[in-house]
Protein backbone atom coordinates (compact mmCIF):
# COMPACT_ATOMS: atom_id res chain seq x y z
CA UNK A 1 -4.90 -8.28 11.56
CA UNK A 2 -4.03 -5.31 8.69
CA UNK A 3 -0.33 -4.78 8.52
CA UNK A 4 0.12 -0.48 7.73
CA UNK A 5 3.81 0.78 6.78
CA UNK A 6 4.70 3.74 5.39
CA UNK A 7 8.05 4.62 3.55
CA UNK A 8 8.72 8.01 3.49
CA UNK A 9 11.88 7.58 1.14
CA UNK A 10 9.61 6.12 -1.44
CA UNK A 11 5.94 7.98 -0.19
CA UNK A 12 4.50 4.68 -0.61
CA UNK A 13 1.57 3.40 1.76
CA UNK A 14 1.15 -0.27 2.00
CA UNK A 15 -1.39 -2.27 3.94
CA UNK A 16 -1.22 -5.77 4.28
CA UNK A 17 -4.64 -7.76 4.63
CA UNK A 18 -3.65 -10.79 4.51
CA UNK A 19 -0.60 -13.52 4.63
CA UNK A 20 -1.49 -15.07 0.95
CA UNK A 21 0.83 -14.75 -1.67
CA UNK A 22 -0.29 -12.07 -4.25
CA UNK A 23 -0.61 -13.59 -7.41
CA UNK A 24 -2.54 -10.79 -9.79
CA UNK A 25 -2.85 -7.11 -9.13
CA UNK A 26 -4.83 -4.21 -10.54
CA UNK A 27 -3.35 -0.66 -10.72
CA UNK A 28 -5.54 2.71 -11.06
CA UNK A 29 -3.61 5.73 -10.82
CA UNK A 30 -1.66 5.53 -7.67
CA UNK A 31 -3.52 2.86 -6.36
CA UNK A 32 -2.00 -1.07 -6.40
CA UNK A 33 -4.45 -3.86 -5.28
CA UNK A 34 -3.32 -7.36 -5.10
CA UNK A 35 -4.95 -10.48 -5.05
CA UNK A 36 -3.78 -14.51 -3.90
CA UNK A 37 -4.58 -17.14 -5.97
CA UNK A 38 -8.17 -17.39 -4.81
CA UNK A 39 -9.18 -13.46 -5.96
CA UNK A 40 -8.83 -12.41 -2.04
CA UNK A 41 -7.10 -8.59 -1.41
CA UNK A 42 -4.31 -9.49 0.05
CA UNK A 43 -2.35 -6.01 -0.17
CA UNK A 44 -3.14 -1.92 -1.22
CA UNK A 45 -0.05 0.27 -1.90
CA UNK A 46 -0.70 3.65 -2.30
CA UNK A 47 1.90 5.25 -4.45
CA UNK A 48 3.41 8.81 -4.12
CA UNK A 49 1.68 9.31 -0.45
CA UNK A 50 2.90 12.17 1.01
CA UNK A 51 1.75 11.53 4.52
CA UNK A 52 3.06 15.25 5.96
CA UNK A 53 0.68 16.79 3.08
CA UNK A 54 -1.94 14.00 4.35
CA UNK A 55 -1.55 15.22 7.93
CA UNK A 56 -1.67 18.62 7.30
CA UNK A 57 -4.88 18.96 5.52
CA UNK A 58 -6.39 16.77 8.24
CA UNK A 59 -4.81 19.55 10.65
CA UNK A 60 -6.38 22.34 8.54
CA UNK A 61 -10.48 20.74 8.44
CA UNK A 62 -10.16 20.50 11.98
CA UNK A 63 -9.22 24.01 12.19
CA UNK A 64 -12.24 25.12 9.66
CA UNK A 65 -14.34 22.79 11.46
């Protein structure tokens, strides 16, 4: 079952797919994707994730909606 933790000291998002060591990763912007030794996701960390902003323009399309 996905792991999801947020730290809001370092805005970063992280869920955990699986228990498998990561052993490679690709990075895209603020994006992190790593993979075990057998090319499975394993992990995503989204960097610089401000989750009040995230919230609050979630709170705003429901009001427009």
């Amino acid at each position: 079952m996905p792991k999801i933790l947020y730290d809001p000291e370092v805005k970063i998002l992280s869920v955990r797919l699986r228990d498998s060591k990561s052993v490679d990763s690709d990075i895209k912007e603020n994006v992190v994707l790593d993979y075990d030794a057998e090319g499975h996701l394993v992990n995503i960390d989204v960097m610089n994730l401000n989750i009040e902003d995230f919230i609050n323009t979630i709170q705003r399309e429901e009001v427009l909606a």
